[in-house]
Protein backbone atom coordinates (compact mmCIF):
# COMPACT_ATOMS: atom_id res chain seq x y z
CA UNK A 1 71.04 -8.31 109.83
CA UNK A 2 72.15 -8.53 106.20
CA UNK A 3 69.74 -11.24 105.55
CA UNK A 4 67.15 -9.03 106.86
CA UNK A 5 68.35 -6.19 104.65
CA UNK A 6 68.73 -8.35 101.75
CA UNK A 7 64.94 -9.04 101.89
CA UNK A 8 64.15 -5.67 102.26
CA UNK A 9 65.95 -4.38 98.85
CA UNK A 10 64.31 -7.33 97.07
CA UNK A 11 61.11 -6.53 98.57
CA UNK A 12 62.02 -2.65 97.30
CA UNK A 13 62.27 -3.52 93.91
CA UNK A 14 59.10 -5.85 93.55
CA UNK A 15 57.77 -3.07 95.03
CA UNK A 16 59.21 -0.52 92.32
CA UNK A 17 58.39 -2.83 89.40
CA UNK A 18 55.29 -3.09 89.92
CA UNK A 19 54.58 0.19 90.00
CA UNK A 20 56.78 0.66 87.01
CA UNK A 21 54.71 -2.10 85.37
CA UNK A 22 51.24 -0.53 86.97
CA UNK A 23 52.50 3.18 85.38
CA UNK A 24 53.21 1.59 82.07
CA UNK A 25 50.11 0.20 81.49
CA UNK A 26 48.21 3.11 82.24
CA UNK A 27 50.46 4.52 79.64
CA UNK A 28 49.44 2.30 76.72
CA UNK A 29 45.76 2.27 77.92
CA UNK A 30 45.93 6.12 77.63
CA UNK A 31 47.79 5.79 74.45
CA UNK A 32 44.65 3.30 72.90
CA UNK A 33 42.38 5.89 73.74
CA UNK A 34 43.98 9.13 72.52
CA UNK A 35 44.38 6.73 69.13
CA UNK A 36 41.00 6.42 69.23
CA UNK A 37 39.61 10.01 69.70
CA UNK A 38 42.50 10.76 67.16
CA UNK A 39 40.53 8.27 64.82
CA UNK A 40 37.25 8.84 65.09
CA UNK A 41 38.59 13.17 64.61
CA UNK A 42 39.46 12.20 61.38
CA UNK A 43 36.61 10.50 60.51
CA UNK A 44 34.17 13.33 61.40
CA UNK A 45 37.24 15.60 59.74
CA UNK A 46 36.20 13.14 56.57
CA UNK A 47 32.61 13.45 56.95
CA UNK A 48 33.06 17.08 57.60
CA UNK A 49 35.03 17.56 54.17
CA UNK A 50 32.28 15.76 52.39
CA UNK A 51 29.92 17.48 53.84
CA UNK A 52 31.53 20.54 52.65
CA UNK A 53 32.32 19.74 48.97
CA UNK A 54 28.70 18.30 48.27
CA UNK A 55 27.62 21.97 49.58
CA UNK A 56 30.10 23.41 47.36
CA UNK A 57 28.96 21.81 44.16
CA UNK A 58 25.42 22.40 45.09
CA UNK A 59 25.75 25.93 45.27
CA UNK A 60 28.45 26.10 42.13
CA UNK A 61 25.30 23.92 40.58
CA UNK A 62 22.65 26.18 42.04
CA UNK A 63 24.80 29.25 40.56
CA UNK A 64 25.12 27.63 37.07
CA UNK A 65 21.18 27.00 37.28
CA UNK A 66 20.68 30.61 38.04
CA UNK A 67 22.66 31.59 35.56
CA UNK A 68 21.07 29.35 32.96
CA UNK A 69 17.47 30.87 34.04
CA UNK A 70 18.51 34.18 33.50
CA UNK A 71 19.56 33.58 30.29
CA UNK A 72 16.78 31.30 29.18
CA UNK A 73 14.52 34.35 30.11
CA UNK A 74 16.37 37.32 28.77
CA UNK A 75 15.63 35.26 25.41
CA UNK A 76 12.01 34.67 25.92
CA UNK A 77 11.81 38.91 26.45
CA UNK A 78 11.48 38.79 30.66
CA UNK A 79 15.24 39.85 31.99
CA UNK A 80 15.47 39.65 35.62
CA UNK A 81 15.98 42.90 37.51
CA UNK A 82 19.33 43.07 39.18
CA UNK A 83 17.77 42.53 43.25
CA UNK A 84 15.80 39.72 42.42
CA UNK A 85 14.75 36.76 44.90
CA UNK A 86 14.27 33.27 44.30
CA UNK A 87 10.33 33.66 44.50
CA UNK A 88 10.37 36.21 42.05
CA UNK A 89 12.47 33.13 39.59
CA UNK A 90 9.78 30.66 40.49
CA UNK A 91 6.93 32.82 39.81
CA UNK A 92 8.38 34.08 36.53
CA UNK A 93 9.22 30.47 35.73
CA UNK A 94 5.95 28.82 36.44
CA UNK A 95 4.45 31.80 34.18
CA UNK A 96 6.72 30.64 31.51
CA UNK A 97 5.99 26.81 31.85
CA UNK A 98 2.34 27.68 31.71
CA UNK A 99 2.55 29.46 28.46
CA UNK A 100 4.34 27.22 27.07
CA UNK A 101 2.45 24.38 28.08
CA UNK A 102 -0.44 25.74 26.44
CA UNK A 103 1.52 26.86 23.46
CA UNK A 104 2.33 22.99 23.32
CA UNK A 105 -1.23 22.01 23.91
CA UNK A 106 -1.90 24.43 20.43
CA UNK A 107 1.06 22.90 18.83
CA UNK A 108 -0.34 19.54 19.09
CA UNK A 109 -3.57 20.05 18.30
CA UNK A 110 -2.37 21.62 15.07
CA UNK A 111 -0.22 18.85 14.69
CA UNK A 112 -3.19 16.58 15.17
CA UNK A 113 -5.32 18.65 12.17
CA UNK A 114 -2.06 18.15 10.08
CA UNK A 115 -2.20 14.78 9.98
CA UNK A 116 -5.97 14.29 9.87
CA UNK A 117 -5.93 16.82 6.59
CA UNK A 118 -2.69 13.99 5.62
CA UNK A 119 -4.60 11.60 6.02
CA UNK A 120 -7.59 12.37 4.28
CA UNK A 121 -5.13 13.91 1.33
CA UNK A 122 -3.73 9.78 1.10
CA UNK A 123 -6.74 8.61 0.85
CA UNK A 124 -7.79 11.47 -1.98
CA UNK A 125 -4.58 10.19 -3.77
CA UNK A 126 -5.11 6.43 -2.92
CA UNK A 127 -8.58 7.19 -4.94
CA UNK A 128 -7.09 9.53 -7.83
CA UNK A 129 -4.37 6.39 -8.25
CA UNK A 130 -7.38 4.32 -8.66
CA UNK A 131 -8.69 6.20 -11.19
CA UNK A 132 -6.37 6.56 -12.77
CA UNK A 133 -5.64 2.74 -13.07
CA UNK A 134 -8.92 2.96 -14.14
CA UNK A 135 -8.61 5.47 -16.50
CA UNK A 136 -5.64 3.42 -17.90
CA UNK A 137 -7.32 0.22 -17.98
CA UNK A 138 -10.29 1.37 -20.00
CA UNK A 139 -7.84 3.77 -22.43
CA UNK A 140 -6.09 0.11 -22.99
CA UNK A 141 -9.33 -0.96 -23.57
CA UNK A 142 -10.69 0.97 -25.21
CA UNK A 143 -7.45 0.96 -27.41
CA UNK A 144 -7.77 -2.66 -27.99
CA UNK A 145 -11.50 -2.20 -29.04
CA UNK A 146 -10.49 0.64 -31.49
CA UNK A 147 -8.04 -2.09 -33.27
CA UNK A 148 -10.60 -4.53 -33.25
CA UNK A 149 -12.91 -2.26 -34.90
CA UNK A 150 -10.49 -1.22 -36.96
CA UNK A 151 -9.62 -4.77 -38.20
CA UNK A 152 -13.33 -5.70 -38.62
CA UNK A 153 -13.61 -2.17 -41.11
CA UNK A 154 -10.61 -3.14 -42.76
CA UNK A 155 -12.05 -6.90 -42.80
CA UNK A 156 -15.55 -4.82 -44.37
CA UNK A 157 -14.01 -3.29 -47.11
CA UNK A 158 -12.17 -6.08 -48.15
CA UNK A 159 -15.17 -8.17 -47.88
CA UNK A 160 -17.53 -5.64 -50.37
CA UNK A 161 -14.85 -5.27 -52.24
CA UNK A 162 -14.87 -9.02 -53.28
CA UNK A 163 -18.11 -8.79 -53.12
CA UNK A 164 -18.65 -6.06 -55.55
CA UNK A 165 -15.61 -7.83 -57.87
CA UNK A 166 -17.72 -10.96 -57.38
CA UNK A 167 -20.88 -9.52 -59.02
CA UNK A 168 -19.72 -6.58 -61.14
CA UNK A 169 -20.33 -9.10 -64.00
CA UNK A 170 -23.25 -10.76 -62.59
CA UNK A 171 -26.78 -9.78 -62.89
CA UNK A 172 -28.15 -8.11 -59.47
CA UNK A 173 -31.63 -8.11 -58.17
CA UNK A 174 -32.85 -6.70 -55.01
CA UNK A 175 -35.83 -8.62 -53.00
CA UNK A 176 -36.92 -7.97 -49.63
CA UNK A 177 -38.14 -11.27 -47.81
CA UNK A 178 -38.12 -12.21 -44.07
CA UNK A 179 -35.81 -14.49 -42.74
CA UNK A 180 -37.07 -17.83 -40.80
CA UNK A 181 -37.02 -15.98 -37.16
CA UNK A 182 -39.66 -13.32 -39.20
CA UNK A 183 -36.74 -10.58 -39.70
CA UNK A 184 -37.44 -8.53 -42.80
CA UNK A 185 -34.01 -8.69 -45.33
CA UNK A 186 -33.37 -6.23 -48.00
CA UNK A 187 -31.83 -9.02 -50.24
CA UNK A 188 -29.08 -7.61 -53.05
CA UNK A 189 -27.88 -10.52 -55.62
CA UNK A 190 -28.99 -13.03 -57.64
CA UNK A 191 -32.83 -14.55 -57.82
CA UNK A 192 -33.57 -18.00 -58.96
CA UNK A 193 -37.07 -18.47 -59.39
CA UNK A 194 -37.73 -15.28 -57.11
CA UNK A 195 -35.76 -16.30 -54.43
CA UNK A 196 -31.83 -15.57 -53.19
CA UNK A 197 -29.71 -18.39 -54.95
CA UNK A 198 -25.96 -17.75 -54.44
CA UNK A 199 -23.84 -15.37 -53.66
CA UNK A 200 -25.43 -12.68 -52.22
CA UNK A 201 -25.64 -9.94 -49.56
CA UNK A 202 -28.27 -9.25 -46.94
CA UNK A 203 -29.19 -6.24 -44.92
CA UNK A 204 -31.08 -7.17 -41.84
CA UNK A 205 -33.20 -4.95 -39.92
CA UNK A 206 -31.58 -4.12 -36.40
CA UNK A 207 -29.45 -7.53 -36.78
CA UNK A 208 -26.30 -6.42 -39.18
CA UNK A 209 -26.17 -7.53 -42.39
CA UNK A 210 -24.69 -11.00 -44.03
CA UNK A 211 -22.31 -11.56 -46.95
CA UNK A 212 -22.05 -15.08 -48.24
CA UNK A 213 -23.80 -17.59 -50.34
CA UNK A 214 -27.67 -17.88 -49.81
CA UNK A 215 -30.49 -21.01 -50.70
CA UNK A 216 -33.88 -19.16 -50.65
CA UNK A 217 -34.46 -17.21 -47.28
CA UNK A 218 -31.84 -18.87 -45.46
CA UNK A 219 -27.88 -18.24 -45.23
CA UNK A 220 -26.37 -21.30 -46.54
CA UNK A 221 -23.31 -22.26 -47.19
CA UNK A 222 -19.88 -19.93 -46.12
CA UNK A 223 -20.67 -16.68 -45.32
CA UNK A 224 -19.92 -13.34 -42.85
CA UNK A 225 -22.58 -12.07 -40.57
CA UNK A 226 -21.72 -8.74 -38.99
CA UNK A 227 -24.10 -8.11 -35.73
CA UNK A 228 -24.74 -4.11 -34.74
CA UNK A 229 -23.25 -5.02 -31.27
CA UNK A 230 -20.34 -5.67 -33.00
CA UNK A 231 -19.61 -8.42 -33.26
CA UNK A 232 -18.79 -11.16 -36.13
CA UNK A 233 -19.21 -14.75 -37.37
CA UNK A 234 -17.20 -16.11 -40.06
CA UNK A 235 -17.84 -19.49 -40.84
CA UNK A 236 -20.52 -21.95 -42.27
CA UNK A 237 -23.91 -22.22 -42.40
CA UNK A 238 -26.41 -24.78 -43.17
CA UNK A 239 -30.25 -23.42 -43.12
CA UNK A 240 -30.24 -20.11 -41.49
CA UNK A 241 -27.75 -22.06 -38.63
CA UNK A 242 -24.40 -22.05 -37.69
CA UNK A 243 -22.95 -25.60 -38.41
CA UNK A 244 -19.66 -26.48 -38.77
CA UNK A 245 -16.41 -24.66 -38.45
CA UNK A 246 -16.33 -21.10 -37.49
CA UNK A 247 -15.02 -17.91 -36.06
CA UNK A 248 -16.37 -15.65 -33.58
CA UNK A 249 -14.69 -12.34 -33.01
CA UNK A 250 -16.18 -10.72 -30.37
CA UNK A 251 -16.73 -6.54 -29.59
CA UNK A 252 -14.89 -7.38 -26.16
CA UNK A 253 -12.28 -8.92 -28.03
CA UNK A 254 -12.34 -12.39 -27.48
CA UNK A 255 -12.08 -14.74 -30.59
CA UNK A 256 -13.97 -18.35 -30.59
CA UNK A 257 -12.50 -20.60 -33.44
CA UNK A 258 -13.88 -24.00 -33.56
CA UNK A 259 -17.01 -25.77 -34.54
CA UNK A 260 -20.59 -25.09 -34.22
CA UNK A 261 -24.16 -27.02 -34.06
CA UNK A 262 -27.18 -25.89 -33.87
CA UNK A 263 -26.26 -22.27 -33.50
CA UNK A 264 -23.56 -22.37 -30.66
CA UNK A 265 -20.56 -23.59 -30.09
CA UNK A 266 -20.10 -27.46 -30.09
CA UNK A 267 -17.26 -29.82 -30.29
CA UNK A 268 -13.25 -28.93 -30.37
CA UNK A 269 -12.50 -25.31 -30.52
CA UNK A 270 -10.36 -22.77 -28.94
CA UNK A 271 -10.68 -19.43 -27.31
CA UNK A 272 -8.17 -16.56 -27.40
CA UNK A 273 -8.54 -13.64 -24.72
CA UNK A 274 -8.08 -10.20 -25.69
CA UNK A 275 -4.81 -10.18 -23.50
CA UNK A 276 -3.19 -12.91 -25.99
CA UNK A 277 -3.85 -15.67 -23.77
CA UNK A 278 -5.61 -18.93 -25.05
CA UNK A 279 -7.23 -22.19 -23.64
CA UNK A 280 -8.42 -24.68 -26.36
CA UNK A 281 -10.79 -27.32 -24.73
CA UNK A 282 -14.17 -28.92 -25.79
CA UNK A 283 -17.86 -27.01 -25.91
CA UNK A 284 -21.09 -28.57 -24.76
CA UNK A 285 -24.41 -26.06 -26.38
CA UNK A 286 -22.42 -22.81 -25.96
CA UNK A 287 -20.32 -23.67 -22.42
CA UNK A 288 -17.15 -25.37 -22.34
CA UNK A 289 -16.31 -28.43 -20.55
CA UNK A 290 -13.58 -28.44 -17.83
CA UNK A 291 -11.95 -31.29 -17.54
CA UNK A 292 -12.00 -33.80 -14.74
């Protein structure tokens, strides 16, 4: 009999912990799931709260950009009545953004004639710059001619007034004659047996005149020829041709010093530009020779 009953109490409790073990579990399986919902509350309590700010800086936003509007058109001269709706602000405002798109549209086309009229006025003072260069250019020149003529009067005088120094005590006959090329001469100086013997100075008709030593119609010997185009030889000359050494002054201002044949320049000689600048070399009939 006690065995029996001592199988029965164990067989109690088994009995009473499983159940304690079955109630337990349902516990903690209950608890997992309340933590759950409890999660996934806060969550959409999150989302909710997000959801809720973002609106609330939209419409602080939407209330600044109202305000902003109103503003922008109370300066442009269209306030906003106090009851006004949102379609009335869009309708104002896409009245406003058309005028001033065109007003843009007129700006840049003016901006557009600006800069044509700029451009054209550059190119007016690209050209008045070049003219002026010009301008400058031929004053220099024409500077540098002025001295040349200058020095050629100056080189005049002094030749006739040798001249006349050289035949004040000499007797002087005039005799017009016509040089070997045909060119009539009034002839003033001294005849030997008719002709021009000597010192001497002739007038040429439209070629200058000549002041220098003379053997019958010819220039002969050293001498100055002044042309009309102005300019000068200086230099010998051996039957009406210039032979020897001599110097060329030109009206452009170039200066040829060297020797001659046959009437141009021929053998050593230099050139000096009218900007200072020479180049000495040798001359073939007139043209120099480069060298190889």
């Amino acid at each position: 009999m006690q065995k029996t009953y001592r199988y029965f109490l164990i067989a109690l409790l088994g009995l009473f912990l499983a159940g304690w073990l079955y109630v337990e579990k349902k516990q903690r399986t209950a608890a997992k799931k309340a933590e759950s919902h409890r999660q996934i509350a806060e969550q959409k309590a999150a989302g909710l709260q997000e959801q809720l700010t973002e609106a609330t800086q939209r419409l602080e936003r939407h209330q600044t950009m109202q305000v902003a509007l109103r503003d922008l058109l109370q300066k442009q001269g269209q306030p906003l009545p106090e009851d006004y709706s949102d379609d009335m602000l869009l309708s104002i405002l896409n009245h406003l953004l058309r005028t001033k798109t065109q007003e843009v549209g007129s700006i840049a086309a003016e901006r557009a004639r600006v800069e044509r009229q700029l451009t054209e006025m550059r190119g007016s003072l690209e050209q008045m710059t070049q003219m002026r260069l010009e301008a400058e250019q031929a004053r220099d020149s024409s500077k540098h001619l002025l001295q040349v003529y200058q020095q050629q009067l100056d080189s005049l005088q002094g030749e006739l007034s040798r001249a006349l120094q050289h035949l004040q005590n000499t007797q002087l006959d005039t005799l017009t004659l016509l040089s070997p090329k045909e060119v009539p001469i009034f002839f003033l100086g001294k005849l030997v047996n008719g002709e021009p013997e000597g010192f001497g100075i002739g007038f040429y008709k439209e070629k200058g005149y000549y002041i220098g030593h003379w053997k019958g119609n010819r220039r002969h010997g050293n001498g100055k020829h002044c042309y009309l185009n102005g300019d000068v030889y200086e230099g010998m000359f051996v039957e009406d041709i210039r032979q020897g050494f001599g110097r060329y002054l030109f009206a452009s201002g170039e200066l040829y010093e060297g020797e001659w044949h046959n009437d141009l320049m021929h053998g050593h000689g230099r050139i000096t530009f009218k900007n200072g600048s020479s180049k000495s070399g040798f001359w073939v009939e007139g043209k120099m020779k480069e060298n190889n």
